[in-house]
Protein backbone atom coordinates (compact mmCIF):
# COMPACT_ATOMS: atom_id res chain seq x y z
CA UNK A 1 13.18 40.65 -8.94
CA UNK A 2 12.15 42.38 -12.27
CA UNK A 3 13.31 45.57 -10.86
CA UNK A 4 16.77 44.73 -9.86
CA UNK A 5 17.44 42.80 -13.36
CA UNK A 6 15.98 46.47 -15.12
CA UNK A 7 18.55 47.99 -12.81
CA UNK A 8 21.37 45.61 -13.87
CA UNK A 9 20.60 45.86 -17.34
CA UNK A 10 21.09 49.76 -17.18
CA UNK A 11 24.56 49.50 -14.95
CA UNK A 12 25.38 47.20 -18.08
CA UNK A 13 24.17 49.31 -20.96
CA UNK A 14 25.92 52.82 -19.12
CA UNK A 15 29.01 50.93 -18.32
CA UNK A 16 29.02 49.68 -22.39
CA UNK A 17 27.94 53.00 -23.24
CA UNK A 18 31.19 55.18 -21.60
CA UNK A 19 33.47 52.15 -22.93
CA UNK A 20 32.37 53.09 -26.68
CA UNK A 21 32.88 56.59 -25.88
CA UNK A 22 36.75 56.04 -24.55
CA UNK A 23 37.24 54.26 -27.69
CA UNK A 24 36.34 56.61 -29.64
CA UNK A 25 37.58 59.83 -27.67
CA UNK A 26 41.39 57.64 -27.97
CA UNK A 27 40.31 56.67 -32.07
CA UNK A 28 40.22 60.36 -32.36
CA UNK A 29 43.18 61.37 -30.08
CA UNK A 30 45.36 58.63 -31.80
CA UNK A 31 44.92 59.97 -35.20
CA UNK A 32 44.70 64.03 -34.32
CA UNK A 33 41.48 65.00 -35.33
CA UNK A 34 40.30 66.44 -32.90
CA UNK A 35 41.49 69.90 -34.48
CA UNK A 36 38.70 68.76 -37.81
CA UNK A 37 35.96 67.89 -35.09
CA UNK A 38 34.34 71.17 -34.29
CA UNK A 39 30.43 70.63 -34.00
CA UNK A 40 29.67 72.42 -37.65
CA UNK A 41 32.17 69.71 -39.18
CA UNK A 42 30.83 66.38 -36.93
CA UNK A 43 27.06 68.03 -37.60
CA UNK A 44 28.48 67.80 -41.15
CA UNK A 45 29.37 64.22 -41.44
CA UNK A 46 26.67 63.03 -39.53
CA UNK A 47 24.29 63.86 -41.85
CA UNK A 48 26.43 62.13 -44.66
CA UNK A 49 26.59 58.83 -43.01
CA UNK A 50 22.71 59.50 -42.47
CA UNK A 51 22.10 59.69 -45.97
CA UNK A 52 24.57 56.81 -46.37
CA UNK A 53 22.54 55.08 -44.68
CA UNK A 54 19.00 55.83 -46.24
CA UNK A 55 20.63 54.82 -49.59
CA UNK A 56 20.45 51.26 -49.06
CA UNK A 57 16.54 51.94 -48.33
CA UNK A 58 16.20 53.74 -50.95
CA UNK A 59 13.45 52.25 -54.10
CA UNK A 60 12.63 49.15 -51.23
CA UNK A 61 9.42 48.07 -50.47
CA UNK A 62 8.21 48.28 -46.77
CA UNK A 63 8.69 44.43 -46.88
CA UNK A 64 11.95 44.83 -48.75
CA UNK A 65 13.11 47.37 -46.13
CA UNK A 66 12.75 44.92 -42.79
CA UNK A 67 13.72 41.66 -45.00
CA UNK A 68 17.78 42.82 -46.13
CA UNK A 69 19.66 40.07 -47.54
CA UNK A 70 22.63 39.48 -44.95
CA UNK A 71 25.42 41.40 -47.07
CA UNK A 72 23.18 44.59 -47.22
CA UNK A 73 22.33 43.96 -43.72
CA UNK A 74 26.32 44.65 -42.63
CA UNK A 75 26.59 47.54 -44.79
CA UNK A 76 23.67 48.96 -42.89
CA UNK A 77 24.88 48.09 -39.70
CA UNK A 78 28.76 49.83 -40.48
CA UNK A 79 26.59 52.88 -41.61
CA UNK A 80 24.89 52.61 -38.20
CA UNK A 81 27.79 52.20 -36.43
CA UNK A 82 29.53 55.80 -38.29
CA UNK A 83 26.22 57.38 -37.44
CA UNK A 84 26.85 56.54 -33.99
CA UNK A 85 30.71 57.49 -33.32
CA UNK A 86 29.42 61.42 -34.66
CA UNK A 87 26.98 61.30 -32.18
CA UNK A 88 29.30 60.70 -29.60
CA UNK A 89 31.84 62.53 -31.15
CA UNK A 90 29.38 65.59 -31.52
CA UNK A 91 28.22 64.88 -27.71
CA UNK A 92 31.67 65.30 -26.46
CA UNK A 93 32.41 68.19 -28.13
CA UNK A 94 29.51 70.19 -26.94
CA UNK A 95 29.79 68.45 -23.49
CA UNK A 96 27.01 67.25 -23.34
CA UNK A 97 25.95 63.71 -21.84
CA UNK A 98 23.72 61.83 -24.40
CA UNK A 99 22.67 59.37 -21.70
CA UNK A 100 20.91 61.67 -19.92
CA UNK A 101 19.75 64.04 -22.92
CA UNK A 102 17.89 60.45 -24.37
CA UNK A 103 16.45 60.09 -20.84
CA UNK A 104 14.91 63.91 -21.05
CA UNK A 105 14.07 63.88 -24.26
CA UNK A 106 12.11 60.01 -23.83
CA UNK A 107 10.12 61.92 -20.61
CA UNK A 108 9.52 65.03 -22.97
CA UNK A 109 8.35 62.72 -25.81
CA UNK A 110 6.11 60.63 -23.27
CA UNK A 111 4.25 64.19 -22.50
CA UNK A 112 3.67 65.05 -26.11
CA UNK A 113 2.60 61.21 -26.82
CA UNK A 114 1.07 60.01 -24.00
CA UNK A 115 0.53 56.43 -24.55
CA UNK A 116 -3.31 56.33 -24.38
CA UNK A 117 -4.19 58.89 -26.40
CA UNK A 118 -1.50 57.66 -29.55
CA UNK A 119 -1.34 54.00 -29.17
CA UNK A 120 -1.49 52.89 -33.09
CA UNK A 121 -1.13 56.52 -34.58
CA UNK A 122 2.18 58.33 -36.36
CA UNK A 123 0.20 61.55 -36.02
CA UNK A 124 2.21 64.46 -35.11
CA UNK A 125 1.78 65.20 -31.50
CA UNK A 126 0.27 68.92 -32.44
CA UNK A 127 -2.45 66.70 -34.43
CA UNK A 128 -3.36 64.97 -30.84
CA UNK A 129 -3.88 68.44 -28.93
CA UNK A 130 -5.98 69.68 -31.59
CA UNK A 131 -8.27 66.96 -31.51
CA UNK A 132 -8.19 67.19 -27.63
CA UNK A 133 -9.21 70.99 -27.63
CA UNK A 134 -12.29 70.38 -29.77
């Protein structure tokens, strides 16, 4: 039963996923950007709305950091949200489906990190086969 609740849960979350992306392929076709969106430019801004972002991390604590007030909270989540549309924005450009490069890159990442060998650690994964090869 497990199983066919995983599987419902991904029908969901790919179904929610290409919604999102219509909405913003039309916010984009509405307004005639497209022309401004080459991959340099969305590259570009997402790395703004990145640092966006990091700004309201900036000087925190660690506690600080996973304890934001509510208001600094939403202006975190907006910056997530812009960091999100040039991702998809940027995907569709290139043509390229982000579902699927998330689900080779998590099976890539699971080879470099294999769960038994890491559990616990942030070390690099070329700090793991080191220590395996001595």
């Amino acid at each position: 039963m497990n199983a066919l609740f995983a599987m419902l849960e991904v029908e969901v979350a790919d179904s929610d996923f290409d919604r999102i992306r219509k909405q913003v392929r039309q916010f984009v076709v509405e307004r005639d950007w497209d022309q401004f969106h080459s991959p340099k430019n969305l590259s570009m801004a997402l790395i703004v709305e990145a640092a966006e972002m990091v700004e309201h991390f900036q000087w925190l604590t660690e506690a600080q950091s996973c304890n934001l007030p509510p208001e600094k909270l939403a202006e975190v989540e907006q910056e997530l949200a812009d960091i999100q549309v040039y991702l998809i924005s940027l995907a569709e450009k290139l043509k390229l489906d982000i579902v699927a490069a998330v689900e080779k890159k998590l099976v890539l990442n699971a080879e470099k990190y294999p769960a038994e060998q890491v559990r616990g650690s942030a070390r690099k994964y070329t700090e793991y086969k080191d220590k395996a090869r001595k």
